[in-house]
N, C-alpha and C. Protein backbone atom coordinates (compact mmCIF):
# COMPACT_ATOMS: atom_id res chain seq x y z
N UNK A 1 -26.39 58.33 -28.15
CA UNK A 1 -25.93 58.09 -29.52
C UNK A 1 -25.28 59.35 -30.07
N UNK A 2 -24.22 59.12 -30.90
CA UNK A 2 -23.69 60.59 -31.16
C UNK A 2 -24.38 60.69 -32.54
N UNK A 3 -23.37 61.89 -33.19
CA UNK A 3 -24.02 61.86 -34.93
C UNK A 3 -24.24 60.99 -35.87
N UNK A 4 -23.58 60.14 -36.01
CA UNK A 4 -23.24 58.88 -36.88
C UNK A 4 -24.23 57.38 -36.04
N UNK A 5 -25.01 57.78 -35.24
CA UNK A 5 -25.64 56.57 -34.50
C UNK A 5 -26.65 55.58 -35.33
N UNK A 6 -26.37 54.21 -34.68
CA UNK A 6 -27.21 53.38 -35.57
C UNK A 6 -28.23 52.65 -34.67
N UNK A 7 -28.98 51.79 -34.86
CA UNK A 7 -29.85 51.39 -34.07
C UNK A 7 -29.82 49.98 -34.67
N UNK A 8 -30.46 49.09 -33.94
CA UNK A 8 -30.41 47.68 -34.99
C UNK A 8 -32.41 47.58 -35.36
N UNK A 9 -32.91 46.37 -35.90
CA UNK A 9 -34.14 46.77 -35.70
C UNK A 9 -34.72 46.27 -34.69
N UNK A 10 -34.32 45.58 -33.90
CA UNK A 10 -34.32 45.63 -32.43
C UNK A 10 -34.80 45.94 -31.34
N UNK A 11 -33.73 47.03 -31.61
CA UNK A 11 -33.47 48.51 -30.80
C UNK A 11 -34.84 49.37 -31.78
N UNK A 12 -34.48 49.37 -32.68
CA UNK A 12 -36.03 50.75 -33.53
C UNK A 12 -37.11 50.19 -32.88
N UNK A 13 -37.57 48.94 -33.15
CA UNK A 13 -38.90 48.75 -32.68
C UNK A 13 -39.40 49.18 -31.14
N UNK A 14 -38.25 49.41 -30.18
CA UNK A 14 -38.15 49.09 -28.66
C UNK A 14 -38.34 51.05 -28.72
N UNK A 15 -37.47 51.32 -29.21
CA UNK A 15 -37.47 52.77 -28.83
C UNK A 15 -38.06 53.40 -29.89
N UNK A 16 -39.01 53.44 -30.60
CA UNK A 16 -39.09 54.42 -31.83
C UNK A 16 -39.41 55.56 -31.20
N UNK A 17 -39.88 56.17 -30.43
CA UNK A 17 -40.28 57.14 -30.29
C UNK A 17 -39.05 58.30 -29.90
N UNK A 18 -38.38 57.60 -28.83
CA UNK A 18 -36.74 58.47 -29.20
C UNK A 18 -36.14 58.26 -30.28
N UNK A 19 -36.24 57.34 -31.32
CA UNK A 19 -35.31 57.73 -32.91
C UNK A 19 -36.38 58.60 -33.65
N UNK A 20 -37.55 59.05 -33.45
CA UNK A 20 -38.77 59.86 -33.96
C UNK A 20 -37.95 61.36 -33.63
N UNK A 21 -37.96 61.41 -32.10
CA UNK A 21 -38.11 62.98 -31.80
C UNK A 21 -35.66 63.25 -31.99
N UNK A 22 -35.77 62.57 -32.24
CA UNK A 22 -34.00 62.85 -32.86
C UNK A 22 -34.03 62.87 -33.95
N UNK A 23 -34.73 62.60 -34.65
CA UNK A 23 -34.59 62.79 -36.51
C UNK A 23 -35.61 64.06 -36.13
N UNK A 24 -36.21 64.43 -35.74
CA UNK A 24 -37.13 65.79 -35.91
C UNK A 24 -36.19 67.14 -35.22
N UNK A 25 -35.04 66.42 -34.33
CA UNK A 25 -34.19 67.60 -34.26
C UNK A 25 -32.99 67.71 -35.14
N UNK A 26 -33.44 66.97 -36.06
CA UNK A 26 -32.14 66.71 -37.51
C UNK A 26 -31.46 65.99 -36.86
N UNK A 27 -31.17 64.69 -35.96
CA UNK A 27 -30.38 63.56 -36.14
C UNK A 27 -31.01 62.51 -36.45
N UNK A 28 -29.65 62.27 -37.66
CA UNK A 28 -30.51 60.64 -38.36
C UNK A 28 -29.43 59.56 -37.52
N UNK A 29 -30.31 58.99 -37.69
CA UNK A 29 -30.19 57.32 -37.44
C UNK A 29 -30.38 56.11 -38.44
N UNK A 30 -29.25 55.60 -38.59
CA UNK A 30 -28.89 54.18 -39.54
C UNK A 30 -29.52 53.32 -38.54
N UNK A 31 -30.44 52.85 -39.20
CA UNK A 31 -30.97 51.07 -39.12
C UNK A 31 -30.28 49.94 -39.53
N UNK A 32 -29.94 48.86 -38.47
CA UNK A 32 -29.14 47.85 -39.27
C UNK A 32 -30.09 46.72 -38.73
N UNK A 33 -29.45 45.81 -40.03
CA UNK A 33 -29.84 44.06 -39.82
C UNK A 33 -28.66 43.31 -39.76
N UNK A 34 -28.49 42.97 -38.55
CA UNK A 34 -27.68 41.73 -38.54
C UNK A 34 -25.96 42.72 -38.68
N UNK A 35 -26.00 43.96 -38.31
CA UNK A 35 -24.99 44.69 -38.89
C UNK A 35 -24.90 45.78 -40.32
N UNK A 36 -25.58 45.06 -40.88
CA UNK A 36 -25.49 45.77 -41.85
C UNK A 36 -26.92 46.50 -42.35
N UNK A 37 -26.59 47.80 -42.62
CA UNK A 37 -27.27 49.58 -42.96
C UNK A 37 -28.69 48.74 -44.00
N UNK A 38 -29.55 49.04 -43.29
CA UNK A 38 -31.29 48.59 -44.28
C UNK A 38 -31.78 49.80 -44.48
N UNK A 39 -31.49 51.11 -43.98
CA UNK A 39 -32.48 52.39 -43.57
C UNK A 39 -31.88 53.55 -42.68
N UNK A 40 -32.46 54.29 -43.21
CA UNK A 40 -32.42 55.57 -42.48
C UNK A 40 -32.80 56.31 -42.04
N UNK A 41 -33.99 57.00 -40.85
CA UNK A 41 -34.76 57.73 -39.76
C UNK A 41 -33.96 58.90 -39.48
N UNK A 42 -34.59 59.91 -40.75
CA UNK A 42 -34.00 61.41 -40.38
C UNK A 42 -34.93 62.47 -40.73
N UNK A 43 -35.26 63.39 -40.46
CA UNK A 43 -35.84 64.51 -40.53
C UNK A 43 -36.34 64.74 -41.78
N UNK A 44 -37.88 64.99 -42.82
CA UNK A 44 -38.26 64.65 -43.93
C UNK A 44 -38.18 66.48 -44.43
N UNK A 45 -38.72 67.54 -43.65
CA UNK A 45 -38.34 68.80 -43.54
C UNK A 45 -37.52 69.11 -42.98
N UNK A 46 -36.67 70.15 -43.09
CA UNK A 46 -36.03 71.55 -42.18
C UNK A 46 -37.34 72.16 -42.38
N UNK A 47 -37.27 71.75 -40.16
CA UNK A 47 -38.82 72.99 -40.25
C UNK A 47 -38.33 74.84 -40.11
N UNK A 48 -38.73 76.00 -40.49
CA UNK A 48 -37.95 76.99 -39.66
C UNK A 48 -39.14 78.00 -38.56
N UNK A 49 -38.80 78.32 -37.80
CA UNK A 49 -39.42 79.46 -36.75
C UNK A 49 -39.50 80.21 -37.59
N UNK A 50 -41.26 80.95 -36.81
CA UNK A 50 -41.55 81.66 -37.34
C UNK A 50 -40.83 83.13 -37.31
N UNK A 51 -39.72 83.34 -36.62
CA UNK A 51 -39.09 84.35 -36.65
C UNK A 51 -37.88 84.08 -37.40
N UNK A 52 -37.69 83.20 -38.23
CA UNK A 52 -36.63 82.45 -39.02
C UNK A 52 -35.26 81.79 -38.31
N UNK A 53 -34.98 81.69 -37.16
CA UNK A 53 -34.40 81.17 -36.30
C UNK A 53 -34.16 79.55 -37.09
């Protein structure tokens, strides 16, 4: 999926755990029904290292 990737709910229920650990590396993912955008699965913090990285 590139930046702009969507998933249907489908697809979320089948894979959540790869749309989990891609919104935790800051890519979101649009949820659709039937085509059309219900949601969005993206990162709730910017976490930062403890060396600020």
């Amino acid at each position: 999926m590139d930046e702009s990737a969507s998933a249907s709910v489908r697809e979320a229920r089948a894979d959540l755990t790869r749309l989990l650990d891609r919104a935790a590396k800051g890519e979101p993912t649009v949820i659709t029904r039937g085509g059309v955008p219900v949601a969005a699965n993206a990162e709730i913090f910017r976490r930062l290292a403890p060396d600020g990285a």
